[in-house]
N, C-alpha and C. Protein backbone atom coordinates (compact mmCIF):
# COMPACT_ATOMS: atom_id res chain seq x y z
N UNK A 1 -26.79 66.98 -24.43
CA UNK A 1 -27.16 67.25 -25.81
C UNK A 1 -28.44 66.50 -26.19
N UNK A 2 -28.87 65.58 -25.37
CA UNK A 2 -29.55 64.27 -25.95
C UNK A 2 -30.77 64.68 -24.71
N UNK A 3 -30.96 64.93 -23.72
CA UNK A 3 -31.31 65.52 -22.64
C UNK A 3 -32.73 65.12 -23.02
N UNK A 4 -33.26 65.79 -24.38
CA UNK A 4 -34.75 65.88 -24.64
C UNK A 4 -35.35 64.86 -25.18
N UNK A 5 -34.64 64.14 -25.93
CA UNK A 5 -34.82 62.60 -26.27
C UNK A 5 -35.58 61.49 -25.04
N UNK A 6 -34.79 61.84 -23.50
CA UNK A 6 -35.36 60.92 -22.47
C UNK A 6 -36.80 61.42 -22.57
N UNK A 7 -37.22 62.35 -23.17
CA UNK A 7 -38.86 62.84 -22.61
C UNK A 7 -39.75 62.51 -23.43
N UNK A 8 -39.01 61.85 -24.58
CA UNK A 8 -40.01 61.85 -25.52
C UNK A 8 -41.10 59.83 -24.94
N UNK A 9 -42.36 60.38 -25.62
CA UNK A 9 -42.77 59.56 -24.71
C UNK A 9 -42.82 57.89 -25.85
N UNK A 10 -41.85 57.67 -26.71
CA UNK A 10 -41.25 56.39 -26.96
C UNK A 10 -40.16 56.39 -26.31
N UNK A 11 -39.14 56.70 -25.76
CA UNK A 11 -38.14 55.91 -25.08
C UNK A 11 -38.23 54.79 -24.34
N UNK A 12 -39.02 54.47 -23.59
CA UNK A 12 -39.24 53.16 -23.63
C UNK A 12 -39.44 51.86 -24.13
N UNK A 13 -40.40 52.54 -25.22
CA UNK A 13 -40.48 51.37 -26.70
C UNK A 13 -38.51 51.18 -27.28
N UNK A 14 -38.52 52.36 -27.81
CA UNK A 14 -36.71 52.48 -27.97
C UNK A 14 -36.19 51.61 -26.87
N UNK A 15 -36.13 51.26 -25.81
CA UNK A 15 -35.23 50.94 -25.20
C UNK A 15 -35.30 48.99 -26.07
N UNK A 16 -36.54 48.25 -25.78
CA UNK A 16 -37.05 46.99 -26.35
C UNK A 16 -36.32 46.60 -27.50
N UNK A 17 -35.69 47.61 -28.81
CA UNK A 17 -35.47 47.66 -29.72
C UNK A 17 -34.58 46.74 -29.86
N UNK A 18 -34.61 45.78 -31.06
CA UNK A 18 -33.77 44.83 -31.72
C UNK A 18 -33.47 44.48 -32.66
N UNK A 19 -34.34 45.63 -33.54
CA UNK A 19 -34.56 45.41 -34.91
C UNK A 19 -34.98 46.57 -35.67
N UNK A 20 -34.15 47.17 -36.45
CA UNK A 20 -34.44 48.61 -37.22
C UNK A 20 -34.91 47.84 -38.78
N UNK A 21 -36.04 48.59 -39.20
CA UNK A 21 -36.29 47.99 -40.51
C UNK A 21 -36.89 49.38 -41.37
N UNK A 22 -36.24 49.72 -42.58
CA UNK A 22 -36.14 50.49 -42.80
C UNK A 22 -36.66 50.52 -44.31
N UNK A 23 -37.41 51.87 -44.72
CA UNK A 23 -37.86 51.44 -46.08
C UNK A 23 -36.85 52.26 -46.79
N UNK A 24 -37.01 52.23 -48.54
CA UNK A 24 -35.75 53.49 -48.52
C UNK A 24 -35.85 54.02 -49.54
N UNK A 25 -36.95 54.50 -50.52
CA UNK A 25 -37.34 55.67 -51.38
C UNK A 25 -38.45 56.82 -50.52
N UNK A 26 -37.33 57.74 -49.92
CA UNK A 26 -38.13 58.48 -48.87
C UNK A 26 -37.83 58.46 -47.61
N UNK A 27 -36.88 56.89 -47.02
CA UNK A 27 -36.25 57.63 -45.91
C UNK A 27 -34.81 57.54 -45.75
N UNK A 28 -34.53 56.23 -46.76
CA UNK A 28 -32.96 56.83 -46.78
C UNK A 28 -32.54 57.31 -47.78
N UNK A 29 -33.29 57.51 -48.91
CA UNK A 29 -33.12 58.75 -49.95
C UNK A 29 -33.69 59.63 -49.44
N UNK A 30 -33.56 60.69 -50.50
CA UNK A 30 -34.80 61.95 -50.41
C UNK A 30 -35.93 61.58 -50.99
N UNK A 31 -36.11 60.36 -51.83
CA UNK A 31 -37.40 60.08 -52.69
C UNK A 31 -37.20 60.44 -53.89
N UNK A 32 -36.29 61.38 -54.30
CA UNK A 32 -36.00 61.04 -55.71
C UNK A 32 -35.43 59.68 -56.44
N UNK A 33 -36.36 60.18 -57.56
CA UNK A 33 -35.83 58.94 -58.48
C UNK A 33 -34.76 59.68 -59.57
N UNK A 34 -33.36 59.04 -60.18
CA UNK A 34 -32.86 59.86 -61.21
C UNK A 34 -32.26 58.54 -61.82
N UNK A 35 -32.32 59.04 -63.74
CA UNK A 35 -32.16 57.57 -64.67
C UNK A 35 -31.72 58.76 -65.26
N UNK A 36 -30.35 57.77 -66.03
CA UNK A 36 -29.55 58.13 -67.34
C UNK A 36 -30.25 57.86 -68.25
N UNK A 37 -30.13 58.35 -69.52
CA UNK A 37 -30.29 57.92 -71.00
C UNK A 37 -30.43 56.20 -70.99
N UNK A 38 -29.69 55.63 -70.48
CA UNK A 38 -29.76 54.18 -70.79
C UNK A 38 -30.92 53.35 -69.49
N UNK A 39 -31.22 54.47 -68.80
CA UNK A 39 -32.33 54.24 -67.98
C UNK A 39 -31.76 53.66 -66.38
N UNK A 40 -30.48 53.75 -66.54
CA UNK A 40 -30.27 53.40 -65.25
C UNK A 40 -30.13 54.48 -63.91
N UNK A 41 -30.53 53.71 -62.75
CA UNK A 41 -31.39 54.33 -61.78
C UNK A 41 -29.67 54.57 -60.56
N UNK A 42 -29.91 56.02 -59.97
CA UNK A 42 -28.90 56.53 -59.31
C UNK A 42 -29.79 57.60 -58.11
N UNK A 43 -29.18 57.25 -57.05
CA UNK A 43 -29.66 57.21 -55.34
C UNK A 43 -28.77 57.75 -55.01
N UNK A 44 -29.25 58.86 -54.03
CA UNK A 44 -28.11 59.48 -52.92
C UNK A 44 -28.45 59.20 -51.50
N UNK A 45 -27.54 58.50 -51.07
CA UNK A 45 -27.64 57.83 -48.98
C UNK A 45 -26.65 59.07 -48.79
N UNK A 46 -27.26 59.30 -47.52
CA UNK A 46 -26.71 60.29 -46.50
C UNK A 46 -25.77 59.83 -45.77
N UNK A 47 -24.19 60.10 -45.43
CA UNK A 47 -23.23 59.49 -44.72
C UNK A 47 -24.08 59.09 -43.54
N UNK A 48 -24.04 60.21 -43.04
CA UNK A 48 -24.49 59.79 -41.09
C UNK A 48 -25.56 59.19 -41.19
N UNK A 49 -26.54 59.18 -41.74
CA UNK A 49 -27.37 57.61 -41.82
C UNK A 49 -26.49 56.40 -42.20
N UNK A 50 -25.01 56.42 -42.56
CA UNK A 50 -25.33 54.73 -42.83
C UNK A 50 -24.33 54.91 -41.69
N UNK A 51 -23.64 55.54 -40.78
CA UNK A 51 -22.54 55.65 -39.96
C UNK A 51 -23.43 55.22 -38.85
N UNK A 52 -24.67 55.95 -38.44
CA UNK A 52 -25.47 55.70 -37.85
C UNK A 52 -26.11 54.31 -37.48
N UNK A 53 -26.04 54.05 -39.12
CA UNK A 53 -26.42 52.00 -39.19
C UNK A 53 -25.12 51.33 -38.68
N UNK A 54 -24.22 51.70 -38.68
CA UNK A 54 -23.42 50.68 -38.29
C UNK A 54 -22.98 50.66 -37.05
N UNK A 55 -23.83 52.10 -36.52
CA UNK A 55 -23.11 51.87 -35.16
C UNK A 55 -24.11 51.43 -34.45
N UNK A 56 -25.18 51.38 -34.98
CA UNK A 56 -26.72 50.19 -33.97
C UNK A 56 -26.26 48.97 -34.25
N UNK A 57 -25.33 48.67 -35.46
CA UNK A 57 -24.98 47.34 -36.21
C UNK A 57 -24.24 46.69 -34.65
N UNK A 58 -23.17 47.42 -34.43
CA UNK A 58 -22.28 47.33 -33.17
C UNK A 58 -22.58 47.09 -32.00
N UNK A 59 -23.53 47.34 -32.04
CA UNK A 59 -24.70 47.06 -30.53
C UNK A 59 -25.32 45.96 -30.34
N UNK A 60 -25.59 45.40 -31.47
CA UNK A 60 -26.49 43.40 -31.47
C UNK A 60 -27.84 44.17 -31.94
N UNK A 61 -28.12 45.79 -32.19
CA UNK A 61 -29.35 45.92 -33.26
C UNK A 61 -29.19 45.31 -34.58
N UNK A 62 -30.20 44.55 -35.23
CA UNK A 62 -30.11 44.04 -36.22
C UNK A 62 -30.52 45.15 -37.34
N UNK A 63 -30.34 45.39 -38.36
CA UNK A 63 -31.19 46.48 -39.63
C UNK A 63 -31.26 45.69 -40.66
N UNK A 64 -32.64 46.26 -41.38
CA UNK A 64 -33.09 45.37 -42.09
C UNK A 64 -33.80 46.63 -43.08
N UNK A 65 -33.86 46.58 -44.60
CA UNK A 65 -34.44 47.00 -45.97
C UNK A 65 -35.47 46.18 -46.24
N UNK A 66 -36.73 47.01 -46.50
CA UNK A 66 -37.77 46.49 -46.93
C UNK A 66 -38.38 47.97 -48.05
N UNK A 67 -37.95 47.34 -49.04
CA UNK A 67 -38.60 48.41 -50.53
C UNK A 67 -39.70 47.84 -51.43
N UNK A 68 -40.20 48.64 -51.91
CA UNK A 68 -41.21 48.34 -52.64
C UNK A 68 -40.53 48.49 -54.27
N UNK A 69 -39.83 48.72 -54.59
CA UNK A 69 -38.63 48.54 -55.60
C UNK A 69 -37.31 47.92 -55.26
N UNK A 70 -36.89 48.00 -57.07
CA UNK A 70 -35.65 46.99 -57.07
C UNK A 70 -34.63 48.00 -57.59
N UNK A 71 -33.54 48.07 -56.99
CA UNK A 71 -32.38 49.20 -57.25
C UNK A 71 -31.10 48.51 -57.31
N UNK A 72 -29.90 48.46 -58.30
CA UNK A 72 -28.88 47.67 -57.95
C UNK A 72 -28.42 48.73 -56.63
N UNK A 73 -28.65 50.18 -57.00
CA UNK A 73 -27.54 51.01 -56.16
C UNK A 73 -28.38 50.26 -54.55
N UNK A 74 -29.54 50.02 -54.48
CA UNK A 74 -29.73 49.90 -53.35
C UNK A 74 -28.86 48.77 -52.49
N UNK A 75 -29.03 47.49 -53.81
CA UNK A 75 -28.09 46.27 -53.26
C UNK A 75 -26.43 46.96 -52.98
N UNK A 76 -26.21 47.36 -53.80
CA UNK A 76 -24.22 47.87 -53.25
C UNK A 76 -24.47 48.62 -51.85
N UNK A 77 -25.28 50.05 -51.75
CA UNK A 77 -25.36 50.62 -50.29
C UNK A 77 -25.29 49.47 -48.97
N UNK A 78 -26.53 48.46 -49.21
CA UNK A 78 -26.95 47.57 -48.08
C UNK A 78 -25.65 46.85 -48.21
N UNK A 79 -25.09 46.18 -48.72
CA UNK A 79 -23.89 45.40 -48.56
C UNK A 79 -22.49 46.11 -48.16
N UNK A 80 -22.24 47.39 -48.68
CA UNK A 80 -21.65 48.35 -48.27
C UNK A 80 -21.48 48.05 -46.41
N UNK A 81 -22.89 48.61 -46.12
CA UNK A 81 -23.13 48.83 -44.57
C UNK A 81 -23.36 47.38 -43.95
N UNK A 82 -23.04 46.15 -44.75
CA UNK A 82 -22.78 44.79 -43.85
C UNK A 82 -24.42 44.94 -43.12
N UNK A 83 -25.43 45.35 -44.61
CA UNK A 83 -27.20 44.72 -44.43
C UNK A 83 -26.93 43.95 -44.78
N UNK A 84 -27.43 42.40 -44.30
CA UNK A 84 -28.21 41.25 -44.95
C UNK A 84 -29.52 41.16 -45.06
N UNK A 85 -30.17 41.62 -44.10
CA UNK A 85 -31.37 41.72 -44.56
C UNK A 85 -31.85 42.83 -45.46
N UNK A 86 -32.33 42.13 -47.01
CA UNK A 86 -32.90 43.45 -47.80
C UNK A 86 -33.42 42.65 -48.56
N UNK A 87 -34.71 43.49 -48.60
CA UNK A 87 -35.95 42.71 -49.59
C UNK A 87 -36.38 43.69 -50.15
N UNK A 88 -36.05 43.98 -51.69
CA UNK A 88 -36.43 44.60 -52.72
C UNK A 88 -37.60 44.08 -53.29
N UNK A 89 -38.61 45.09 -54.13
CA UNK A 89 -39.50 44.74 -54.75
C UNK A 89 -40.69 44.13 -54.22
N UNK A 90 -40.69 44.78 -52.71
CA UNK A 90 -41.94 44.12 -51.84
C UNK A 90 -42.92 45.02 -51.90
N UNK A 91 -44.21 45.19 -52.79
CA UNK A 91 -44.91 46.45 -52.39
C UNK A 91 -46.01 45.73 -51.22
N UNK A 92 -45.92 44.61 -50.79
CA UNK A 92 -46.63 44.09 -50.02
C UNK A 92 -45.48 43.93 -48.56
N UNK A 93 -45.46 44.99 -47.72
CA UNK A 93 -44.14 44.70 -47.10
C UNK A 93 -43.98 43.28 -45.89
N UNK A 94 -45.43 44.08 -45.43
CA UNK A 94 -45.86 42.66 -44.26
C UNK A 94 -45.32 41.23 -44.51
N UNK A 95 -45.40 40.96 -45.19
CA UNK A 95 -44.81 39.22 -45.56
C UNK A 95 -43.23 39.60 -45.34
N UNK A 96 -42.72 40.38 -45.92
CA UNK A 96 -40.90 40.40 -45.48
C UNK A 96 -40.81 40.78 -44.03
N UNK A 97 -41.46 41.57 -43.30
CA UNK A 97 -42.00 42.16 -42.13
C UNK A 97 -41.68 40.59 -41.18
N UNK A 98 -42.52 40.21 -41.30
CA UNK A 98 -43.22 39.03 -41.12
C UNK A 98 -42.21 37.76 -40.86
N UNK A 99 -41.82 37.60 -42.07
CA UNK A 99 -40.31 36.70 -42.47
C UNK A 99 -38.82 36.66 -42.06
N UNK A 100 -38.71 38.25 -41.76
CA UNK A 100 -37.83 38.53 -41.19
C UNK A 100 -37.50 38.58 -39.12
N UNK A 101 -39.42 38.92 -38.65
CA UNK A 101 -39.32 38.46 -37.32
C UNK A 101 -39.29 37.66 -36.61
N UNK A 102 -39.54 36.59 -37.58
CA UNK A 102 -39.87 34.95 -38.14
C UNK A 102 -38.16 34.32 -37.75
N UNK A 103 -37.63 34.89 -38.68
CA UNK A 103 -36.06 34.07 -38.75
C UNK A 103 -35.43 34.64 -37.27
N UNK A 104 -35.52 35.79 -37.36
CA UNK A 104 -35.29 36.25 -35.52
C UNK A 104 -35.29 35.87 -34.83
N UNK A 105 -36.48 35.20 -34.72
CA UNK A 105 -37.44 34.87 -33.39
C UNK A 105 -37.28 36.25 -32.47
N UNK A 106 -38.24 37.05 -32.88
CA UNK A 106 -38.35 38.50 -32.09
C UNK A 106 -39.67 38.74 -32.12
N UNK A 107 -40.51 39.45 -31.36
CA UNK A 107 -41.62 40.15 -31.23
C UNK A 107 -41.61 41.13 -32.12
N UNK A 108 -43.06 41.45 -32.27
CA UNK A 108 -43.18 42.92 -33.15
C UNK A 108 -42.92 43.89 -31.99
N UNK A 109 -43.07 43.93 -30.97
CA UNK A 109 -42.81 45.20 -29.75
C UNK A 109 -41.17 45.18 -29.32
N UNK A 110 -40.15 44.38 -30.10
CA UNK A 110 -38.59 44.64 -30.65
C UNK A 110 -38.43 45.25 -31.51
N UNK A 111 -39.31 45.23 -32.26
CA UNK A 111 -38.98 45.73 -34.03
C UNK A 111 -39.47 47.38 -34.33
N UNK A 112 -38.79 48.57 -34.91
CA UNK A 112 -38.76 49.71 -34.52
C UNK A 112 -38.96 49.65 -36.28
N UNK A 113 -39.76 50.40 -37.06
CA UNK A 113 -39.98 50.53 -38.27
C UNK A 113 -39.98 51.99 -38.71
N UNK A 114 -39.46 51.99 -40.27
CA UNK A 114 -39.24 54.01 -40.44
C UNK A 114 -39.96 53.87 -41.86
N UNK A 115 -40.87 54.45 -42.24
CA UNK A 115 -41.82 54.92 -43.38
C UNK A 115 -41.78 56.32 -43.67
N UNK A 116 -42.07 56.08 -45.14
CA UNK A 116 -42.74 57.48 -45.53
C UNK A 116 -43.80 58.13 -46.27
N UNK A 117 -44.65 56.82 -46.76
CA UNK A 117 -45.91 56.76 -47.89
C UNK A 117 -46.56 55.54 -47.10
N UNK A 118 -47.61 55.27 -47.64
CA UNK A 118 -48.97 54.39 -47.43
C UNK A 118 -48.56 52.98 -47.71
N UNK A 119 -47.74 52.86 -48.63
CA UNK A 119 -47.15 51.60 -48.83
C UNK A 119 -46.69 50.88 -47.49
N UNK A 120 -45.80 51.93 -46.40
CA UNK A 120 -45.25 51.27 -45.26
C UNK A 120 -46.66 50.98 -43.98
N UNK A 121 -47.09 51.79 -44.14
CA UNK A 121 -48.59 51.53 -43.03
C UNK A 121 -48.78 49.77 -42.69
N UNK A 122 -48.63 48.71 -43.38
CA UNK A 122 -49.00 47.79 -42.80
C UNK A 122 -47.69 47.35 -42.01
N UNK A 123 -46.62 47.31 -42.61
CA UNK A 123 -45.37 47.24 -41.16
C UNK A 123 -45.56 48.34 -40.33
N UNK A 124 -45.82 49.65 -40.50
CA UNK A 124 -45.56 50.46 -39.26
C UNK A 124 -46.63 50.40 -38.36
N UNK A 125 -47.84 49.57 -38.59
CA UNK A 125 -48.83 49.34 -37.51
C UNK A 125 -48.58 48.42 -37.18
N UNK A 126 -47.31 47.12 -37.41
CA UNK A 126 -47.91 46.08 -36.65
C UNK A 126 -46.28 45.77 -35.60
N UNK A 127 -45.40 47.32 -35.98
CA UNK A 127 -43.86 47.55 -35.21
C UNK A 127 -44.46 48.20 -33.72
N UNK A 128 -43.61 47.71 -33.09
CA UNK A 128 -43.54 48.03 -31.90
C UNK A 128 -43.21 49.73 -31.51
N UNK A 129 -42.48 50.12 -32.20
CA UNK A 129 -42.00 51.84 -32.65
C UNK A 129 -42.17 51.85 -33.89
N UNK A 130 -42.65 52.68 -34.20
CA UNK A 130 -43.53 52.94 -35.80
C UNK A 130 -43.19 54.75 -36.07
N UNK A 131 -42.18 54.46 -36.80
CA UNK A 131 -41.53 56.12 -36.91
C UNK A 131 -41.37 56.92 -38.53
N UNK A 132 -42.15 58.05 -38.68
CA UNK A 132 -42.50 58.30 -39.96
C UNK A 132 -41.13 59.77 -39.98
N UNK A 133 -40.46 59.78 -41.30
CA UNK A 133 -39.67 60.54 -41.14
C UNK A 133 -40.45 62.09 -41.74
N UNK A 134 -39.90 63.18 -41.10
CA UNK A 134 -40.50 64.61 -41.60
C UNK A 134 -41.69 64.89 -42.41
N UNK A 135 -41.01 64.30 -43.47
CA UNK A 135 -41.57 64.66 -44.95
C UNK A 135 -42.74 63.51 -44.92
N UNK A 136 -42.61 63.06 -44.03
CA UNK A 136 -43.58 61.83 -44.81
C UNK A 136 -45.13 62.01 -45.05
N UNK A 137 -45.85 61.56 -45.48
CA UNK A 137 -47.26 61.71 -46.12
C UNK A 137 -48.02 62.04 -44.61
N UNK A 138 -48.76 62.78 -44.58
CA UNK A 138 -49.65 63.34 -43.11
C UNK A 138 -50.52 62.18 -43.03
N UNK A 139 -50.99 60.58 -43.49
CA UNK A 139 -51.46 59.73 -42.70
C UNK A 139 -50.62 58.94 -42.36
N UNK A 140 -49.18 58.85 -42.92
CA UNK A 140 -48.11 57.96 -42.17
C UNK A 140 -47.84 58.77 -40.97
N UNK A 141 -47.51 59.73 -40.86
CA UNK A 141 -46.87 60.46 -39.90
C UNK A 141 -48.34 60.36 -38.57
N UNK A 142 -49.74 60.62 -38.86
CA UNK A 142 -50.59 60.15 -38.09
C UNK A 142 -50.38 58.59 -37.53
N UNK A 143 -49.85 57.81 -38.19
CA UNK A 143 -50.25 57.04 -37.98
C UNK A 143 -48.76 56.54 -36.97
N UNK A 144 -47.80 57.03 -36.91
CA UNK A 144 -46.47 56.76 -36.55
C UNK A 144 -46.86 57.02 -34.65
N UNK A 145 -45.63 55.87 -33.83
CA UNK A 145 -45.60 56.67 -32.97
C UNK A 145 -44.86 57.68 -32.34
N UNK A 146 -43.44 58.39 -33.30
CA UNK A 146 -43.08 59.21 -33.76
C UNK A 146 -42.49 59.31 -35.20
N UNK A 147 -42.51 61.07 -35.18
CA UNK A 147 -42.02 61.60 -36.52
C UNK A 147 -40.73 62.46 -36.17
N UNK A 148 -39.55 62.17 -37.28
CA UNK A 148 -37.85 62.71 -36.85
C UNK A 148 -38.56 63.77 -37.17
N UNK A 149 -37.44 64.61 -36.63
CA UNK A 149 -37.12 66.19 -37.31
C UNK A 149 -36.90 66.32 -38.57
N UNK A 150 -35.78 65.40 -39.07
CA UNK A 150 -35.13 65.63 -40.40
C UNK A 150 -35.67 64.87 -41.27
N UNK A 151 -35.66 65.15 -42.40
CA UNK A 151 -36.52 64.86 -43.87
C UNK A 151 -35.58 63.10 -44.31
N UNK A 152 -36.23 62.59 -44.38
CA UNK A 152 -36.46 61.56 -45.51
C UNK A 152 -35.04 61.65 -46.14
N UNK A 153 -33.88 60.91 -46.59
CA UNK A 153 -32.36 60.98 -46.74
C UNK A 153 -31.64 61.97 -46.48
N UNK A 154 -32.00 62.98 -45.25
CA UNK A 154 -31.41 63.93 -44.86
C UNK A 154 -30.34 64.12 -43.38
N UNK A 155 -30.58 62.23 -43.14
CA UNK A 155 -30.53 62.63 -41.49
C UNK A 155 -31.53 61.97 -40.73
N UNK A 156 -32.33 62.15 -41.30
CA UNK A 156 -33.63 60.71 -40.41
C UNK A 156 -33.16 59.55 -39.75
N UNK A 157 -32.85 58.83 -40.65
CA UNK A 157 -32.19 57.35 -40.17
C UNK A 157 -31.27 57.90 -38.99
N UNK A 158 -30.83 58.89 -39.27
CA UNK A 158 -29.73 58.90 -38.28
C UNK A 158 -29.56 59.67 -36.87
N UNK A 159 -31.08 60.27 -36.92
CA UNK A 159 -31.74 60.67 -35.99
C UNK A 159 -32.23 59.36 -34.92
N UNK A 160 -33.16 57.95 -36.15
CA UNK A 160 -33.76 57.25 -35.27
C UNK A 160 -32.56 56.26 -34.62
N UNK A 161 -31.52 56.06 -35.30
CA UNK A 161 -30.18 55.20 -34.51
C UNK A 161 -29.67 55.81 -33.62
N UNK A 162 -29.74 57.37 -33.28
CA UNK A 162 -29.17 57.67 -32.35
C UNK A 162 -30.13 57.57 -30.79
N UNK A 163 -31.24 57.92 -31.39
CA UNK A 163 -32.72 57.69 -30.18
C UNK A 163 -32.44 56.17 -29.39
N UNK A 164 -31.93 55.37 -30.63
CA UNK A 164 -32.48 54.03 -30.09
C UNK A 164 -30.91 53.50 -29.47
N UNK A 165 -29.75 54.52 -29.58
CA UNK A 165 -28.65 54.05 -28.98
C UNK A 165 -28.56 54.66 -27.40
N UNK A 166 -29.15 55.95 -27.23
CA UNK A 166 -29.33 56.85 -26.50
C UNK A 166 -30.40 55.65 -25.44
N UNK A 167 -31.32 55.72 -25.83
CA UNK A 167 -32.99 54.70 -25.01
C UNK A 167 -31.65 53.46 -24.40
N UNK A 168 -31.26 52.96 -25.07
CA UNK A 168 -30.70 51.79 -25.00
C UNK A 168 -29.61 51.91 -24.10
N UNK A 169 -28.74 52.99 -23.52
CA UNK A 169 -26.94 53.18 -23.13
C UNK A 169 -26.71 53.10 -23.29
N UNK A 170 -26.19 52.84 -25.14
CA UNK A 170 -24.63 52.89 -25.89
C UNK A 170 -24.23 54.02 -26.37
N UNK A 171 -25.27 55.10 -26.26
CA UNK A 171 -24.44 56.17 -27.06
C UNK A 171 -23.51 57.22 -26.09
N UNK A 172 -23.15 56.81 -25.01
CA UNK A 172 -22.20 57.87 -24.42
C UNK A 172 -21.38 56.82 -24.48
N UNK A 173 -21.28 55.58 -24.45
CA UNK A 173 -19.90 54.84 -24.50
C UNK A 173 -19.27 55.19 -26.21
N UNK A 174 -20.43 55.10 -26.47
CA UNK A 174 -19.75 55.75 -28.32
C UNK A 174 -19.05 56.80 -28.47
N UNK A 175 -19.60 57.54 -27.92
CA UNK A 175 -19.31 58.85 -27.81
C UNK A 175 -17.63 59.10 -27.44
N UNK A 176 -17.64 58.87 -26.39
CA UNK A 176 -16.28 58.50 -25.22
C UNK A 176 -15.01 57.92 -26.05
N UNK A 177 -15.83 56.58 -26.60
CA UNK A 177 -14.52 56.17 -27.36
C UNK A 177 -14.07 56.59 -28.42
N UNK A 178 -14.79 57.76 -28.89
CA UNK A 178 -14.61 58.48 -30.14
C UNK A 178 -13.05 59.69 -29.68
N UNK A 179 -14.01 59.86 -28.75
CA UNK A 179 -12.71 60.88 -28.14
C UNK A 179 -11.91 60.54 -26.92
N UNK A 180 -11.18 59.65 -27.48
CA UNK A 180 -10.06 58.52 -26.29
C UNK A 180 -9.50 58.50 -27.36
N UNK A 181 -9.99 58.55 -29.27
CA UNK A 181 -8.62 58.37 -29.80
C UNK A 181 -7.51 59.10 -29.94
């Protein structure tokens, strides 16, 4: 099923991977924004993206939120999916980028980054896998060293966790133990 994934010519970078860092108006939403009357702000996450996060979680991949806004819904999702790393309100992402490979102690050629606007360009040039989802703006996606199939909170995320479980050999043991129950 996964067959075409070995050809793509990051699997190798994928394999290095230790660190998913993820932005998330645009790739684990759709990029909408929606506010009630009293102005408060409401987000839709895609199951199999966060099923997806937890099963790189399971592996010793670390995931990590880096937004250029502040969302409570964003804080409940990330805690939800057992993120600690999440840094809201960064429109400068590099410094959390930065801070976070820092506390690691990881290389940027570990660290696998997902964008979808100009804002992410300074983490996704300095990630080791630099991955722009569908929809994303035609100089992120230039600038990526791949782009998913699926759009921006549609499936993206959960496209790039499966690449990087697949690159890596956990996803047929996943698989397997899914259907052993």
């Amino acid at each position: 099923m996964f067959e075409t994934l070995k050809t793509l010519p990051v699997w190798d970078q994928a394999k290095a991977i230790r660190l998913l860092i993820l932005d998330v108006d645009g790739v684990l939403t759709d990029g909408k924004l929606f506010f009630d009357e009293q102005g408060i702000e409401y987000k839709a996450f895609h199951a199999r993206d966060g099923h997806g996060i937890k099963l790189l979680q399971q592996t010793g991949v670390n995931v990590a939120v880096i937004s250029g806004r502040k969302s409570q819904s964003v804080a409940i999702r990330m805690q939800n999916l057992g993120i600690s790393w999440v840094y809201q309100g960064y429109e400068q992402k590099l410094s959390a980028f930065n801070e976070i490979i820092e506390k690691l102690q990881l290389t940027p050629a570990e660290v696998a980054a997902v964008g979808d606007d100009l804002l992410d360009l300074p983490m996704l040039s300095r990630a080791g896998l630099a991955v722009a989802v569908a929809d994303a703006h035609p100089i992120v996606r230039q600038h990526a060293h791949w782009t998913t199939t699926q759009l921006g909170g549609m499936g993206a995320v959960r496209e790039v966790c499966d690449l990087l479980l697949q690159a890596q050999g956990s996803f047929d043991k996943i698989v397997a133990d899914y259907l052993s129950c």
